[in-house]
C-alpha atoms as a PDB file:
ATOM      1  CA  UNK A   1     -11.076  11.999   2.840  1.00  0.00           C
ATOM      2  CA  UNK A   2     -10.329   8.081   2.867  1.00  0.00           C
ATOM      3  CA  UNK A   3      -7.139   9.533   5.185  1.00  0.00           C
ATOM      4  CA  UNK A   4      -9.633  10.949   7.649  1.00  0.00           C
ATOM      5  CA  UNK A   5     -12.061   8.155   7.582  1.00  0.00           C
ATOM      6  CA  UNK A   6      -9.292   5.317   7.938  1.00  0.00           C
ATOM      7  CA  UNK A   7      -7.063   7.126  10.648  1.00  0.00           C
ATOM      8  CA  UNK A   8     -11.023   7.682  12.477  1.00  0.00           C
ATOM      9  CA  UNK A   9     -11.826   3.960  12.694  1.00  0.00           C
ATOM     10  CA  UNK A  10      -8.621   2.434  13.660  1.00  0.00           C
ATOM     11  CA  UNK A  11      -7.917   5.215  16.387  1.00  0.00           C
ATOM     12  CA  UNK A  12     -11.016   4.525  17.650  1.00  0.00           C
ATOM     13  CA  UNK A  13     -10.100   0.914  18.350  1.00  0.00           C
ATOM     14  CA  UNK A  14      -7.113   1.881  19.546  1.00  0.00           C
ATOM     15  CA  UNK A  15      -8.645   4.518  22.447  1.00  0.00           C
ATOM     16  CA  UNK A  16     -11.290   2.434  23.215  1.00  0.00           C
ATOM     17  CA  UNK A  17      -8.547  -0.662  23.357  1.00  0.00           C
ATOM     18  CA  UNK A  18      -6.282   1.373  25.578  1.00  0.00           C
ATOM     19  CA  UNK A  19      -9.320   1.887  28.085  1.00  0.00           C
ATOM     20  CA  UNK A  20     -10.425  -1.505  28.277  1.00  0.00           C
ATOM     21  CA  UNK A  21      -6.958  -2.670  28.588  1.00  0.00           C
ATOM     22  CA  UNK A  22      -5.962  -0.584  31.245  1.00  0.00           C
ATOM     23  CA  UNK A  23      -9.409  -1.091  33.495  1.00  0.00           C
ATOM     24  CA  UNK A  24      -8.478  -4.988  33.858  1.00  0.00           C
ATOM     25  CA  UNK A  25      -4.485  -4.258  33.453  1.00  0.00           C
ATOM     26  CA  UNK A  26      -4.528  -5.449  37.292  1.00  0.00           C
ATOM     27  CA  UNK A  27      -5.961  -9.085  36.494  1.00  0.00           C
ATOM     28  CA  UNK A  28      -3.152 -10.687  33.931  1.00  0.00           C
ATOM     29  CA  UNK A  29      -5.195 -12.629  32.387  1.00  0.00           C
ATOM     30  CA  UNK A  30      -8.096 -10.376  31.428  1.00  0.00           C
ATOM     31  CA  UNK A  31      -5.428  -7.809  30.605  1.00  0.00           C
ATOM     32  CA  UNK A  32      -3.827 -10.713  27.903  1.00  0.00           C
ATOM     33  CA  UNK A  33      -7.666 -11.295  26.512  1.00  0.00           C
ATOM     34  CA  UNK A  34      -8.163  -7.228  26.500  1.00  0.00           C
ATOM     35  CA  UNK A  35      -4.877  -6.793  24.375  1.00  0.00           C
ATOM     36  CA  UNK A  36      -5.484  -9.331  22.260  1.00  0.00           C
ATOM     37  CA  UNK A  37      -8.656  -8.431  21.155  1.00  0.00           C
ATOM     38  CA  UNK A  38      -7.807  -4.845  20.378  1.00  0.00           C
ATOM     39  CA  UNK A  39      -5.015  -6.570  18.033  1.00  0.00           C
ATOM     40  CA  UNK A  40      -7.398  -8.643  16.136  1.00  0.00           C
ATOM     41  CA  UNK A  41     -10.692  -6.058  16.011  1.00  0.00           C
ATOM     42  CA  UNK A  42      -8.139  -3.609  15.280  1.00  0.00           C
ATOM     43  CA  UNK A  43      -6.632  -5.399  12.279  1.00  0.00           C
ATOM     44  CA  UNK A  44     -10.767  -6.608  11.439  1.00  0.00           C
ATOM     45  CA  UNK A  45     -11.644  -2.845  11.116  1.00  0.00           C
ATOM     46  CA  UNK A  46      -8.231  -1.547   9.222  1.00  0.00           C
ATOM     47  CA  UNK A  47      -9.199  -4.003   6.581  1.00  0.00           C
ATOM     48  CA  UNK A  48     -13.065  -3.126   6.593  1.00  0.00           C
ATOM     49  CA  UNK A  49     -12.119   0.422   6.700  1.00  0.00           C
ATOM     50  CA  UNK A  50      -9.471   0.071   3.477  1.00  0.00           C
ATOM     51  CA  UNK A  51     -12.073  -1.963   1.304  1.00  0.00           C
ATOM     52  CA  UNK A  52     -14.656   0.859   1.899  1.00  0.00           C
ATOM     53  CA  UNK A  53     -12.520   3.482   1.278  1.00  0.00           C
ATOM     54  CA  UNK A  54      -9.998   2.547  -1.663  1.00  0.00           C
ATOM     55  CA  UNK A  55     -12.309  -0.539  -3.407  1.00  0.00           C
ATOM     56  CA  UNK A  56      -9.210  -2.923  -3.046  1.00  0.00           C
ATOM     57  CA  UNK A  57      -8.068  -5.622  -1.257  1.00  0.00           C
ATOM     58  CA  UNK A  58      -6.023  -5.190   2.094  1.00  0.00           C
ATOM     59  CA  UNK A  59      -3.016  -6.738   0.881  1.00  0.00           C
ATOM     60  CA  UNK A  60      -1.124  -5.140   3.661  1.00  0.00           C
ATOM     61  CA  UNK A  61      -2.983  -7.249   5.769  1.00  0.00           C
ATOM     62  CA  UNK A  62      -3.401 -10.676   3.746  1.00  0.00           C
ATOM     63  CA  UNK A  63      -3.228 -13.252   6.737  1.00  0.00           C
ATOM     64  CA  UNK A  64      -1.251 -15.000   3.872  1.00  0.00           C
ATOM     65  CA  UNK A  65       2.315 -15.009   5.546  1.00  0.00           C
ATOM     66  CA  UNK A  66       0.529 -13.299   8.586  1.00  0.00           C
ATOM     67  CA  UNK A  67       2.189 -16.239  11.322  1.00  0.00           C
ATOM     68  CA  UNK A  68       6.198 -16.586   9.847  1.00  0.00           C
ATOM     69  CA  UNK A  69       5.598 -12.202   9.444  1.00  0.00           C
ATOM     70  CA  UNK A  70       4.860 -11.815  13.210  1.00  0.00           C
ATOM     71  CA  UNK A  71       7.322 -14.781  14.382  1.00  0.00           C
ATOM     72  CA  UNK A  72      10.449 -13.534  12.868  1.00  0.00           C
ATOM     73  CA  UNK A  73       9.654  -9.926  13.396  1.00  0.00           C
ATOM     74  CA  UNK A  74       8.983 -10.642  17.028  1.00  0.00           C
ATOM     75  CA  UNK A  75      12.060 -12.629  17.614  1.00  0.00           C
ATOM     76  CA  UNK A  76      14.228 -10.066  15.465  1.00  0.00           C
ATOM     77  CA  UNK A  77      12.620  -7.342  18.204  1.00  0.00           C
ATOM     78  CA  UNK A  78      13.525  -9.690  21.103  1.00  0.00           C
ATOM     79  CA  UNK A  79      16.658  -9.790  19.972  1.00  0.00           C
ATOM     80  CA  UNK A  80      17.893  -6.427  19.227  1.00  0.00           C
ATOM     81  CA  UNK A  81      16.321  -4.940  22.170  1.00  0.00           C
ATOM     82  CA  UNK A  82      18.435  -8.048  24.410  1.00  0.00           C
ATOM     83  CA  UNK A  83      21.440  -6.645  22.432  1.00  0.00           C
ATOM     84  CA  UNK A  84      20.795  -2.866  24.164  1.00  0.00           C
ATOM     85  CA  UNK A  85      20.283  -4.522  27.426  1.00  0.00           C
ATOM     86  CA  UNK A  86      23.695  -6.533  26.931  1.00  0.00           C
ATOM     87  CA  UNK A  87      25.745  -3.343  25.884  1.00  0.00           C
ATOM     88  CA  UNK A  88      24.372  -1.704  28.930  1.00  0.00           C
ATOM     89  CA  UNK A  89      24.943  -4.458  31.385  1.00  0.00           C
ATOM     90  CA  UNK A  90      28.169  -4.716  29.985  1.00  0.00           C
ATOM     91  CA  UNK A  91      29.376  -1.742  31.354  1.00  0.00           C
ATOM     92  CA  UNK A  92      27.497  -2.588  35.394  1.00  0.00           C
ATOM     93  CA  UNK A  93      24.308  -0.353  34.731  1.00  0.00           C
ATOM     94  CA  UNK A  94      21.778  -3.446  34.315  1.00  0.00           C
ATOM     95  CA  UNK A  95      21.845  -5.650  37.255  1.00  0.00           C
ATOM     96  CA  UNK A  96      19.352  -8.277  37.611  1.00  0.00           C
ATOM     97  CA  UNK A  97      18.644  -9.045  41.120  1.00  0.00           C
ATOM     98  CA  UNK A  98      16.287 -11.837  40.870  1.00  0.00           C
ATOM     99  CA  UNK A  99      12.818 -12.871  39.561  1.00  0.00           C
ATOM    100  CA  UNK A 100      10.092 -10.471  39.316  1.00  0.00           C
ATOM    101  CA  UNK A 101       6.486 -10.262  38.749  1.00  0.00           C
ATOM    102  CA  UNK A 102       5.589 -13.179  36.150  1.00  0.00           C
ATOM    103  CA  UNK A 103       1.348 -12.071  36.593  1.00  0.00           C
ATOM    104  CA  UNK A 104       2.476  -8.463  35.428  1.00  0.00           C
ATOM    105  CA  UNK A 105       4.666 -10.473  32.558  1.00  0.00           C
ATOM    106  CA  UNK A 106       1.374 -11.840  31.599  1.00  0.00           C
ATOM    107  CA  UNK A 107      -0.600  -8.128  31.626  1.00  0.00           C
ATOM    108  CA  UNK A 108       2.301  -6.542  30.234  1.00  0.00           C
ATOM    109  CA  UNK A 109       1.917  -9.252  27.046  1.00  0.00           C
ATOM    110  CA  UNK A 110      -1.663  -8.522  26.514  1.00  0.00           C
ATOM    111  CA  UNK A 111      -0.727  -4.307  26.429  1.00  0.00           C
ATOM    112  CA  UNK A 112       1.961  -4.767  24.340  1.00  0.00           C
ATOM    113  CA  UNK A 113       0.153  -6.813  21.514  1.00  0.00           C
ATOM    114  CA  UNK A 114      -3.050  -4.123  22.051  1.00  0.00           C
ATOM    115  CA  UNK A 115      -0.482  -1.407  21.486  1.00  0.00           C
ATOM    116  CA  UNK A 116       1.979  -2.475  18.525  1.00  0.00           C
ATOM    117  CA  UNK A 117      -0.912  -3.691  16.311  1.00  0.00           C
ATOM    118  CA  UNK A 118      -3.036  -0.641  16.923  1.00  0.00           C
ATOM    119  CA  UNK A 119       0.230   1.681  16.210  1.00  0.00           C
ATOM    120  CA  UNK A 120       1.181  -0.329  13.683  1.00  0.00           C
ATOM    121  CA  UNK A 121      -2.304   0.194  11.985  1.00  0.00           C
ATOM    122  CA  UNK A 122      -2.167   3.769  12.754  1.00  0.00           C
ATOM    123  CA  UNK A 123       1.946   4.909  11.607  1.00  0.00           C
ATOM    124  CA  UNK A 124       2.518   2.526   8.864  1.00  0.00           C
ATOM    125  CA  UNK A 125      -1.268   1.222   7.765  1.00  0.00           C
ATOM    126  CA  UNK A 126      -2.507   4.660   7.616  1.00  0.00           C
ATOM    127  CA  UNK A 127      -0.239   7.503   7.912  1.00  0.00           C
ATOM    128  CA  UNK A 128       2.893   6.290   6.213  1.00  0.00           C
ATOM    129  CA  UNK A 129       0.560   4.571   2.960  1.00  0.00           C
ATOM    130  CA  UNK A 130      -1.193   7.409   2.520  1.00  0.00           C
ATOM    131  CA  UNK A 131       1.196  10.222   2.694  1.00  0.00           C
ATOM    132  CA  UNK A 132       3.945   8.167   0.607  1.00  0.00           C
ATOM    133  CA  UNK A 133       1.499   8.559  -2.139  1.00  0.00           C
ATOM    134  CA  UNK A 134       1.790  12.040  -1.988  1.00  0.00           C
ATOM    135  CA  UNK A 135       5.426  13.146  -1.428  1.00  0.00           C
ATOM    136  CA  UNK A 136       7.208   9.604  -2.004  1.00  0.00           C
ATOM    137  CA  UNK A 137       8.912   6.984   0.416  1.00  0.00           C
ATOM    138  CA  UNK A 138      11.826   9.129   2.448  1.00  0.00           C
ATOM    139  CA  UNK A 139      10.046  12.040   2.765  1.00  0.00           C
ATOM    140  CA  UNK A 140       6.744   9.989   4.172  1.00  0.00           C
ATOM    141  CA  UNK A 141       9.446   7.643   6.325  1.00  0.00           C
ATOM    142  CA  UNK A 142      10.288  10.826   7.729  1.00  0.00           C
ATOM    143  CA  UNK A 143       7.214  12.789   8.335  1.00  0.00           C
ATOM    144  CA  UNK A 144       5.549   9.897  10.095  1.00  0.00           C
ATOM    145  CA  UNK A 145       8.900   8.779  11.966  1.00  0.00           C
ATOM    146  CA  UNK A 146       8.995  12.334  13.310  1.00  0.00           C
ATOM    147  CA  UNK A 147       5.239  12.144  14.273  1.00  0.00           C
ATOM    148  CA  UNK A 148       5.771   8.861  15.480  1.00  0.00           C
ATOM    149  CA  UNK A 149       8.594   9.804  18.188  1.00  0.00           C
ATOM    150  CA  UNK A 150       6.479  13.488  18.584  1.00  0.00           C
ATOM    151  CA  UNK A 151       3.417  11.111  20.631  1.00  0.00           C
ATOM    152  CA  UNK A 152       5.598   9.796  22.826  1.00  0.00           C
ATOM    153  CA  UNK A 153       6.435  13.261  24.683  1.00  0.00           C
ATOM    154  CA  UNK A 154       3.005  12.755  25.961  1.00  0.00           C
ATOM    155  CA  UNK A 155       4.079   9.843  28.141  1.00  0.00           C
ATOM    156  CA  UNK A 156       4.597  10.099  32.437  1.00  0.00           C
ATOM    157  CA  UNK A 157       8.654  10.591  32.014  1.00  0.00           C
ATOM    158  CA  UNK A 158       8.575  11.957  28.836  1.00  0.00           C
ATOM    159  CA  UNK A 159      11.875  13.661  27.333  1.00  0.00           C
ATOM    160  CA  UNK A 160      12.941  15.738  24.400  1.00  0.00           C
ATOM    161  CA  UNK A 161      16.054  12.930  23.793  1.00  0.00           C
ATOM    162  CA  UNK A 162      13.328   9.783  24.224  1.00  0.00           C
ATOM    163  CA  UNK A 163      11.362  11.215  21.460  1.00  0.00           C
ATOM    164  CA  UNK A 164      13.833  12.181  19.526  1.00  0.00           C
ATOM    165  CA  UNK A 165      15.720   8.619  20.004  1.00  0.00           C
ATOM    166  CA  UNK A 166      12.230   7.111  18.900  1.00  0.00           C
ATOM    167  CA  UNK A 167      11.838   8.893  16.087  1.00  0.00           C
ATOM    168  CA  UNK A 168      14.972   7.597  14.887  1.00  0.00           C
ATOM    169  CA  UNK A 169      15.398   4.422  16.176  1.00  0.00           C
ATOM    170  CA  UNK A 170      11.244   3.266  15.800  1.00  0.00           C
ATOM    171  CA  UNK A 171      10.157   5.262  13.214  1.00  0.00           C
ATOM    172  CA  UNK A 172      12.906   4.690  11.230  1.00  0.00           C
ATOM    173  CA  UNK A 173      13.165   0.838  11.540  1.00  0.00           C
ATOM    174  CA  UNK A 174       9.345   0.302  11.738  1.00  0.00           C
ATOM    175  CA  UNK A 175       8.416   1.733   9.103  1.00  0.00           C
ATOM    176  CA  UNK A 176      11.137   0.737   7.399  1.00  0.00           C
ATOM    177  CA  UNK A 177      10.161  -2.853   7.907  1.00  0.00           C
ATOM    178  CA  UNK A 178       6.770  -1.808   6.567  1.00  0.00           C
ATOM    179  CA  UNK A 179       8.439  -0.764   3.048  1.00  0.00           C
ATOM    180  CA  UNK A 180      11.035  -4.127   2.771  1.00  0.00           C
ATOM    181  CA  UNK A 181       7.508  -6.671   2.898  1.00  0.00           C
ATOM    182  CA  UNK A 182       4.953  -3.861   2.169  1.00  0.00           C
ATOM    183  CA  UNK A 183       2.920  -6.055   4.767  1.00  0.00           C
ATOM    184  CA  UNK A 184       2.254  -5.160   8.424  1.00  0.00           C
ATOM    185  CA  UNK A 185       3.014  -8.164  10.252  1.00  0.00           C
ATOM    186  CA  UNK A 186       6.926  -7.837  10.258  1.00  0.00           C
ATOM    187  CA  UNK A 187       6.483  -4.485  11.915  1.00  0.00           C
ATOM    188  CA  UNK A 188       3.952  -5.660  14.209  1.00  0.00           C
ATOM    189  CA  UNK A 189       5.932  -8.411  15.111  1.00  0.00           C
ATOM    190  CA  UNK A 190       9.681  -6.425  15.667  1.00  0.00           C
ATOM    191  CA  UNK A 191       7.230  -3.820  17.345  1.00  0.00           C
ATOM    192  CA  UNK A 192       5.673  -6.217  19.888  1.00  0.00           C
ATOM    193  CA  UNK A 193       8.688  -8.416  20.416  1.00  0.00           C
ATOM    194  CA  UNK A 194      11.043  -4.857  21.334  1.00  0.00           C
ATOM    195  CA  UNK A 195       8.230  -3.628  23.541  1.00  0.00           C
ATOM    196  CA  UNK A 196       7.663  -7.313  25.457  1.00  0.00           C
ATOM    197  CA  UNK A 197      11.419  -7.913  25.677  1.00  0.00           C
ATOM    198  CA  UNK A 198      11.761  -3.788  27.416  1.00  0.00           C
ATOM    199  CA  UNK A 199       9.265  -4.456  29.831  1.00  0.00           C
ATOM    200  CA  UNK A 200       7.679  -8.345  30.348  1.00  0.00           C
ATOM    201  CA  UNK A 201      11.455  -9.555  30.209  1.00  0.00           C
ATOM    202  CA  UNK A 202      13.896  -7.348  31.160  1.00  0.00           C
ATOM    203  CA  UNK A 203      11.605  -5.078  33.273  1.00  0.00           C
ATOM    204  CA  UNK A 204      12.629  -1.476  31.773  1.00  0.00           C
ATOM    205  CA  UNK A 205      11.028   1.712  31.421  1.00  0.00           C
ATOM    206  CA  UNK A 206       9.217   1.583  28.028  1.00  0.00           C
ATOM    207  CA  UNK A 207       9.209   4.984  26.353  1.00  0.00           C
ATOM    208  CA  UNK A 208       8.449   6.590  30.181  1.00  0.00           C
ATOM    209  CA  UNK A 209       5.518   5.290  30.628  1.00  0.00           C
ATOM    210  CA  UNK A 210       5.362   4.368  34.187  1.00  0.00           C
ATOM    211  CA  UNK A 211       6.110   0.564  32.748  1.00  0.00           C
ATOM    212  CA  UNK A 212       5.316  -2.273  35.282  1.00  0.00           C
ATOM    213  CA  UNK A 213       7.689  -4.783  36.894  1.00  0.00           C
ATOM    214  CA  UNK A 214       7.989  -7.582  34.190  1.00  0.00           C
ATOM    215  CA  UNK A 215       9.846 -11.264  34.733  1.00  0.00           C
ATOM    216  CA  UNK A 216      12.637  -9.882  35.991  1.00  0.00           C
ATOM    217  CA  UNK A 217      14.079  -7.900  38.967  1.00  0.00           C
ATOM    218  CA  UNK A 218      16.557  -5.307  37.744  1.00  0.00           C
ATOM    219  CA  UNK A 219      18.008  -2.207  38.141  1.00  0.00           C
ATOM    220  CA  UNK A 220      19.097  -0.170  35.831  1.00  0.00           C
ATOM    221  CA  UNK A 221      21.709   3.032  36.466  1.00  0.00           C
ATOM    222  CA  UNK A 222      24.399   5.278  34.963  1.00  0.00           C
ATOM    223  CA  UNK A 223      24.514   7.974  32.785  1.00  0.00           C
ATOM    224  CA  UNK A 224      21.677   8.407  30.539  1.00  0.00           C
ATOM    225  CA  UNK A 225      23.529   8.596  27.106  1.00  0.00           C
ATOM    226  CA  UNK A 226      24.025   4.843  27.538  1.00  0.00           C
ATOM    227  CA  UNK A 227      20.732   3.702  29.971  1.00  0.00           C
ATOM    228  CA  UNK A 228      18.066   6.643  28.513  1.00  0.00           C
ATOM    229  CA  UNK A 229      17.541   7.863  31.891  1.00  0.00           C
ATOM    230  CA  UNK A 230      13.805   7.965  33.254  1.00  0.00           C
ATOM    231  CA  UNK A 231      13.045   7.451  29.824  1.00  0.00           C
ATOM    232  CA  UNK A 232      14.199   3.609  29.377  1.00  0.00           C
ATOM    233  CA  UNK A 233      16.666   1.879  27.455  1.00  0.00           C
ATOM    234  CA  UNK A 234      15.045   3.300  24.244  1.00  0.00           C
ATOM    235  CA  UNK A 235      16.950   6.394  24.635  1.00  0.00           C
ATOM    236  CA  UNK A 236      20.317   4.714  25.306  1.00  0.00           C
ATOM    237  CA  UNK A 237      22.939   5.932  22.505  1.00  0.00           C
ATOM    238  CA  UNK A 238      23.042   1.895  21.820  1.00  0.00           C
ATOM    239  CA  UNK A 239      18.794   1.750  21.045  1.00  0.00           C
ATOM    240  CA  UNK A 240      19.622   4.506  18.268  1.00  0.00           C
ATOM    241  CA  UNK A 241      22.538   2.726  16.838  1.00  0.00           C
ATOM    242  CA  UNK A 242      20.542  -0.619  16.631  1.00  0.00           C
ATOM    243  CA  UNK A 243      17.911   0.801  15.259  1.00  0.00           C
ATOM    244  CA  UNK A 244      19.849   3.104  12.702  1.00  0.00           C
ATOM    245  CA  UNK A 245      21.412  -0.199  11.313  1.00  0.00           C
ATOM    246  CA  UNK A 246      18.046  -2.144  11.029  1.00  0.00           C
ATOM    247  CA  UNK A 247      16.769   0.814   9.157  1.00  0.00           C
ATOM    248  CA  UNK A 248      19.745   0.541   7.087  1.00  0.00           C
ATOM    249  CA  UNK A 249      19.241  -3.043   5.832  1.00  0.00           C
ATOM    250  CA  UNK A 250      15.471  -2.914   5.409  1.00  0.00           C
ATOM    251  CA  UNK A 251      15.521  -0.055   2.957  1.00  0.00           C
ATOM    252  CA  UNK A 252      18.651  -1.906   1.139  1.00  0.00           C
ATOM    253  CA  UNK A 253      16.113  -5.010   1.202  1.00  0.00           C
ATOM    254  CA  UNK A 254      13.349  -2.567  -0.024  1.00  0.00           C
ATOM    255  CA  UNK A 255      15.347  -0.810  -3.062  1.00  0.00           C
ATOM    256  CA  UNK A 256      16.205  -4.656  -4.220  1.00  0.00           C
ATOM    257  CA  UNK A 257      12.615  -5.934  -4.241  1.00  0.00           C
ATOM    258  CA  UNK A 258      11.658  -2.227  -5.913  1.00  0.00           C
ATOM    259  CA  UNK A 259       9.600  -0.929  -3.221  1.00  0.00           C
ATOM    260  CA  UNK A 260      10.460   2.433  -2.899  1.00  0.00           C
ATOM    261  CA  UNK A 261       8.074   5.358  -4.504  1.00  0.00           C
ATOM    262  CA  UNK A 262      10.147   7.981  -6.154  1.00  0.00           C
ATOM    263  CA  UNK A 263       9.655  11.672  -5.543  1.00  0.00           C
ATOM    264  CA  UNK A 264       9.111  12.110  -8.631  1.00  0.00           C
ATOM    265  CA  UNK A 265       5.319  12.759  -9.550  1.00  0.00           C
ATOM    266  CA  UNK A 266       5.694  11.517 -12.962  1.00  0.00           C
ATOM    267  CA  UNK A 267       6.489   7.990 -11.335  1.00  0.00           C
ATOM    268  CA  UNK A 268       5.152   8.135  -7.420  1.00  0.00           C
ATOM    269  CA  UNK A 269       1.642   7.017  -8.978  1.00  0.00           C
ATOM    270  CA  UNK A 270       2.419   3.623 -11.116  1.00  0.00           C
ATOM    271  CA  UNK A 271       5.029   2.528  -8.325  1.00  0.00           C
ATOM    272  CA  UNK A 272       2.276   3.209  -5.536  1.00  0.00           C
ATOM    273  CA  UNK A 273      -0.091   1.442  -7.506  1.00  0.00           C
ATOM    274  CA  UNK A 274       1.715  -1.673  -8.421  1.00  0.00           C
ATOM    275  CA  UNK A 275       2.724  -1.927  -4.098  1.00  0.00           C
ATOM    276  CA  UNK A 276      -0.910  -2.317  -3.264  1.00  0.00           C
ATOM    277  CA  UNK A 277      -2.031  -4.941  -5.825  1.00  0.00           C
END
């Protein structure tokens, strides 16, 4: 039941973030507050939730290394997303035309942060900890990373590729990132820092949800193998190869530091054990 109760109380922040967000996501500033709050109560309740439920300490979520966690990871996200956007302008299908809307910039900052910490919480804090105890890290990884890219058809411009793409790309590399620090704050921060860089920088669709105009005025066309189509950059062929790579060296990080639970039975409980002390 300590699934149940824990996925209950952070998805409740997480709704009741999204509405509160979205009602002032016309005034920047109260949109920035909005966000930000739903990152920190959401974060306040996960640990609440964990020390009720499992009579330990939130490790996952031990503000020690909390700041340098969410800086690199943020930058790192920055970064790989501006290498999709490069690739793409590359070949003439991301023009930037001018400046854009620096007040949505601001909104889009405080939506972003609401929605990678309360994901984060959700797909990695809860789904991914929980079910790894039960069937071991790569089958978890890809239950949750298949779940992960499965929410997304719900989005405006939706597609079967997008979700697929995220699945692969996201749920691969965030919760790989998870399972390298077995803390959240490196996949809050790559989460946050891709998401801000697709739509308060470079203005893209974010997983076709009807994203905003960000810093920037671009435009973005050409086939959707290498743009993703009404989707956003996140289905571009480059997204999945980026993110296929980071996946790659976070679970080479993770085997060095031993942090990856066998499927084994026999030797899923002591590993699991010793990863939340």
């Amino acid at each position: 039941m300590r699934l149940v109760w824990q996925l209950l109380a952070v998805a409740a922040v997480w709704i009741l973030g999204n509405l509160g967000t979205a009602a002032v996501k016309d005034t920047p500033w109260l949109a920035l507050v909005a966000g930000l709050l739903t990152a920190i109560v959401g974060v306040l309740v996960y640990g609440w939730v964990v020390r009720r439920t499992e009579h330990r300490a939130p490790v996952e979520v031990s503000l020690k290394g909390a700041g340098a966690g969410i800086g690199w990871g943020t930058l790192l996200g920055i970064a790989l997303f501006g290498a999709v956007i490069a690739n793409i302008a590359f070949f003439g299908d991301y023009t930037i035309n001018g400046l854009g809307t620096p007040a949505s910039a601001v909104s889009l900052l405080g939506i972003m942060a609401g929605a990678a910490v309360a994901e984060e919480l959700v797909f990695r804090g809860v789904l991914f900890r929980n079910i790894e105890r039960w069937t071991g890290t790569w089958v978890a990884l890809a239950l949750t990373g298949s779940l992960f890219g499965l929410i997304h058809l719900a989005n405006a411009n939706a597609t079967l590729l997008g979700a697929v793409a995220i699945a692969i790309e996201a749920g691969g590399m965030l919760t790989a990132a998870y399972i390298a620090t077995r803390k959240l704050w490196v996949p809050i921060g790559l989460h946050f820092g891709w998401n801000i860089a697709a739509s308060a920088i470079f203005s893209t669709e974010v997983s076709g949800s009807n994203t905003a105009q960000g810093l920037l005025d671009a435009t973005i066309s050409g086939p959707a193998l290498v743009t993703g189509g009404d989707f956003g950059p996140e289905a571009s062929v480059y997204a999945v190869a980026l993110g296929v790579l980071a996946t790659g060296a976070f679970m080479w990080l993770a085997y060095r530091r031993g942090h990856v639970v066998p499927v084994r039975r026999s030797a899923r409980a002591d590993v699991a054990a010793r990863l939340t002390r």
